[in-house]
N, C-alpha and C. Protein backbone atom coordinates (compact mmCIF):
# COMPACT_ATOMS: atom_id res chain seq x y z
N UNK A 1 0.83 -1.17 0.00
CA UNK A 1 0.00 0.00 0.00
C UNK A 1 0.88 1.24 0.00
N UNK A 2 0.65 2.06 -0.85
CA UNK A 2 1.45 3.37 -0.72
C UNK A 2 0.64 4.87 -0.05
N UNK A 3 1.94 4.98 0.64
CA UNK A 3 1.13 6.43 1.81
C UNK A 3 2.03 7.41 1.53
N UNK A 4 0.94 8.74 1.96
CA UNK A 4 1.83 9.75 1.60
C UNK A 4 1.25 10.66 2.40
N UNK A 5 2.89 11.38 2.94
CA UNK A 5 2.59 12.46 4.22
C UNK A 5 3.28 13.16 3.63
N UNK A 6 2.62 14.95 3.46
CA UNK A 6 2.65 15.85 3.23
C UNK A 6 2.77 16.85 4.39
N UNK A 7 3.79 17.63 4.97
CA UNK A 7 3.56 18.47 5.83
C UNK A 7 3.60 19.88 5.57
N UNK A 8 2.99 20.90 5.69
CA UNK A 8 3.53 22.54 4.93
C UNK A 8 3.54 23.09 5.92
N UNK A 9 4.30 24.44 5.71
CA UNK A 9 3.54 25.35 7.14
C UNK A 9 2.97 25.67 7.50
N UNK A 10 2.31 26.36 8.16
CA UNK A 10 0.79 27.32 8.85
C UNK A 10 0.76 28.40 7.81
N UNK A 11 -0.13 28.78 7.80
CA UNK A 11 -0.94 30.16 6.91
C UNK A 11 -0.95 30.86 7.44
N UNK A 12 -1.13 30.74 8.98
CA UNK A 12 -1.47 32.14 9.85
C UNK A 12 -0.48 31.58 11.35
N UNK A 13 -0.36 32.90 11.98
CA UNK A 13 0.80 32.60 13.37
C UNK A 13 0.18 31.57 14.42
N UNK A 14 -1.52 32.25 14.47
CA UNK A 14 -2.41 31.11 15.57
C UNK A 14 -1.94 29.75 14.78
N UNK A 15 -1.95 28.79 13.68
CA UNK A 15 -2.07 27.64 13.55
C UNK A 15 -1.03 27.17 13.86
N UNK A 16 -0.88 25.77 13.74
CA UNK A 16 0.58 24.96 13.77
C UNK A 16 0.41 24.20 12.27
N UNK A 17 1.18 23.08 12.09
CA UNK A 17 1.86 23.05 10.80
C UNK A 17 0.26 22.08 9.98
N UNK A 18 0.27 22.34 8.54
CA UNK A 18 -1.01 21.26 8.51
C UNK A 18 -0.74 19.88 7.77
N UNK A 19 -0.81 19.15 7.58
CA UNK A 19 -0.55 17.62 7.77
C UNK A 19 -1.98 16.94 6.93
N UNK A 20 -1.30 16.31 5.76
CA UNK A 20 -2.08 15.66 4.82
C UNK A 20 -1.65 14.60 4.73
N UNK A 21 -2.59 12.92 4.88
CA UNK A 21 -2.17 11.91 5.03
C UNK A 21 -2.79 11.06 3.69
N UNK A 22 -2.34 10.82 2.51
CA UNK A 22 -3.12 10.19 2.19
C UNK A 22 -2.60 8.61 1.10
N UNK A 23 -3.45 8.08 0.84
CA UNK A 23 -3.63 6.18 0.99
C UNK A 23 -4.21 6.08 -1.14
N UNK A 24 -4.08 5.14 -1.52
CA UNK A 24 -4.88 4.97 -2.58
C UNK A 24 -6.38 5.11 -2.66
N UNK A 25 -7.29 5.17 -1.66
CA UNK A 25 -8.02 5.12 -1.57
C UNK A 25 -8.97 6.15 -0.39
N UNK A 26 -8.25 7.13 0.44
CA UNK A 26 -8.37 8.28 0.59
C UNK A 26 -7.61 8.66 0.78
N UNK A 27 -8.25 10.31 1.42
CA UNK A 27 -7.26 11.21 2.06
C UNK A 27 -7.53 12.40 3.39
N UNK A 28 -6.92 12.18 4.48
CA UNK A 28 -6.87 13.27 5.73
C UNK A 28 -6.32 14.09 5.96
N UNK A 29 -6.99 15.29 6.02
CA UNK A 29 -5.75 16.53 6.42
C UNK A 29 -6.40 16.94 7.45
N UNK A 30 -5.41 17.79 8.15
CA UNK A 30 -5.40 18.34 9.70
C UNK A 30 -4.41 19.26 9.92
N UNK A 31 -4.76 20.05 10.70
CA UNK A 31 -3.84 21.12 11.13
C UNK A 31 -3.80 20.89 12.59
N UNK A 32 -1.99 20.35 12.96
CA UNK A 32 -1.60 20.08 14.22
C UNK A 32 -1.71 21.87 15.16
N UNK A 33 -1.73 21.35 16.42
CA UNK A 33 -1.59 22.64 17.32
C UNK A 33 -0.36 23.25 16.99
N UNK A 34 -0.21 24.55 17.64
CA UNK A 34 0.83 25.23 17.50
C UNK A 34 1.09 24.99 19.13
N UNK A 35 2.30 24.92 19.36
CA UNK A 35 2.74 24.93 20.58
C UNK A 35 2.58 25.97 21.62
N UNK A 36 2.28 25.45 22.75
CA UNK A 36 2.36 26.82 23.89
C UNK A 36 4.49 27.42 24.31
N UNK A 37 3.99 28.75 23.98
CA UNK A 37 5.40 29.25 24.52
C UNK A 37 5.86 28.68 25.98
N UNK A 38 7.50 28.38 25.72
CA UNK A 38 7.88 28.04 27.24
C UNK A 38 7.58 29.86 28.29
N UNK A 39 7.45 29.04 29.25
CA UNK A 39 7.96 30.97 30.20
C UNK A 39 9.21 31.07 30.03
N UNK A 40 10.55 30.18 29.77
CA UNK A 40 11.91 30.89 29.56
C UNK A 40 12.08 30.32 28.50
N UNK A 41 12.47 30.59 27.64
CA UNK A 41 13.04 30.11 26.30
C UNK A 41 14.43 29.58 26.69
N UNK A 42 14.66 28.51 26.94
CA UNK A 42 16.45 28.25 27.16
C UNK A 42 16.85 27.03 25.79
N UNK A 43 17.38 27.95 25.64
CA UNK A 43 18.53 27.19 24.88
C UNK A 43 18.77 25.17 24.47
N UNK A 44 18.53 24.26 23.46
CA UNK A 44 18.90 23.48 23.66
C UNK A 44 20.02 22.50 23.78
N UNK A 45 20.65 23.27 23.32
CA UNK A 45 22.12 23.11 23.23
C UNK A 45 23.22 24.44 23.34
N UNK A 46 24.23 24.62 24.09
CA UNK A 46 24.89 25.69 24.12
C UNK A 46 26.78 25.51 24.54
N UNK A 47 27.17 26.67 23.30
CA UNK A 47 28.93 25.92 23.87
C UNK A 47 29.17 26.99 24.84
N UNK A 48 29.91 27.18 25.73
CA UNK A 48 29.67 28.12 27.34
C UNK A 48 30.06 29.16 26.88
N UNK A 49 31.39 29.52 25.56
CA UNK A 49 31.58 30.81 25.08
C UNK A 49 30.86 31.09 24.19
N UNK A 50 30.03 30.95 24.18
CA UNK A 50 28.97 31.76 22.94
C UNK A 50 27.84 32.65 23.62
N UNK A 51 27.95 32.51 25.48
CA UNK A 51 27.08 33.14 25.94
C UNK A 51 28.00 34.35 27.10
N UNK A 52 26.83 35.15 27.25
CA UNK A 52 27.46 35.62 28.76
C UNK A 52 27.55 34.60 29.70
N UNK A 53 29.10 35.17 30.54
CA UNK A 53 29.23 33.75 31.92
C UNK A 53 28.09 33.74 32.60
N UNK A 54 27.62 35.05 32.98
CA UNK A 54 26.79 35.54 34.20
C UNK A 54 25.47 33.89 33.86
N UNK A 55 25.06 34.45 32.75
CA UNK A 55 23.92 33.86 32.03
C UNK A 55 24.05 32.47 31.72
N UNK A 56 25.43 31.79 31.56
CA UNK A 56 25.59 30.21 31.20
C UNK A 56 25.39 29.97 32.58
N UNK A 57 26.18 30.59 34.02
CA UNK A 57 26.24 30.08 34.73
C UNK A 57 24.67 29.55 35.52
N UNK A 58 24.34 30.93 35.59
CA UNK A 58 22.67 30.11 35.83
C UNK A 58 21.71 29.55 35.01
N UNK A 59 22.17 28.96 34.10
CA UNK A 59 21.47 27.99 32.66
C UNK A 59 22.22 26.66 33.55
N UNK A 60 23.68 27.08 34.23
CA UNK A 60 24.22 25.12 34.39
C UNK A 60 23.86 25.00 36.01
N UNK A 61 23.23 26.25 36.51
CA UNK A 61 22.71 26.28 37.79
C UNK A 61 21.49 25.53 37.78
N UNK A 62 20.38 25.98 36.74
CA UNK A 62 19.21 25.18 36.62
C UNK A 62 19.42 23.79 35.89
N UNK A 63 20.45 23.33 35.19
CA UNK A 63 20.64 21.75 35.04
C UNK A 63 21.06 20.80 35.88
N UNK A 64 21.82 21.73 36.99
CA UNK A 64 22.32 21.10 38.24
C UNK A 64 20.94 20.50 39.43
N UNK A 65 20.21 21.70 39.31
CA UNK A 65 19.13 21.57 39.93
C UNK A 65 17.89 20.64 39.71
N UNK A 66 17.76 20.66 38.25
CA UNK A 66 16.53 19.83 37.45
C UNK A 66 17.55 18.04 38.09
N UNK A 67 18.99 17.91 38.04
CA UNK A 67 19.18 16.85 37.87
C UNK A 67 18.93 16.26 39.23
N UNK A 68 19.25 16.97 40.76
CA UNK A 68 19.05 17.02 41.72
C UNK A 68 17.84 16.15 42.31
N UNK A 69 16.64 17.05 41.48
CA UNK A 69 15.46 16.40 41.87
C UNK A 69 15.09 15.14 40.71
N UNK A 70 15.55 14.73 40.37
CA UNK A 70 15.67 13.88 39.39
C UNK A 70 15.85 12.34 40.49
N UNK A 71 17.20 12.83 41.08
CA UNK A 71 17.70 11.77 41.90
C UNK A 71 16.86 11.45 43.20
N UNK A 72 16.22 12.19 43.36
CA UNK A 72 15.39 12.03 44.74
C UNK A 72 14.08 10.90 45.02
């Protein structure tokens, strides 16, 4: 059976991306959510000189911490 996924972007800022699925014999489209903003935007990856110290340091302050309660 051959399938086919189509993804494009949003049309407008409210949507998220829209998503067309379709089969020999039909076809579904949908428009996924758009994501909720984090409250801090951090970084997912970062090399330590590409930032301020002040600012890496409490980015490896809150990984220290997240890992902390991790272990508990």
């Amino acid at each position: 059976m051959t399938k086919l996924i189509q993804v494009h972007e949003p049309e407008n800022l409210l949507d998220g991306a829209k998503v067309t699925y379709s089969t020999p014999h039909s076809r579904k489209s949908f428009t996924l959510a758009r994501p909720k903003e984090a409250k801090s935007q951090q970084p997912v990856a970062v090399e330590s000189f590409a930032l301020d110290p002040d600012y890496y340091a409490s980015l490896m302050k809150e990984v220290e911490s997240l890992h902390r309660k991790r272990k508990k």
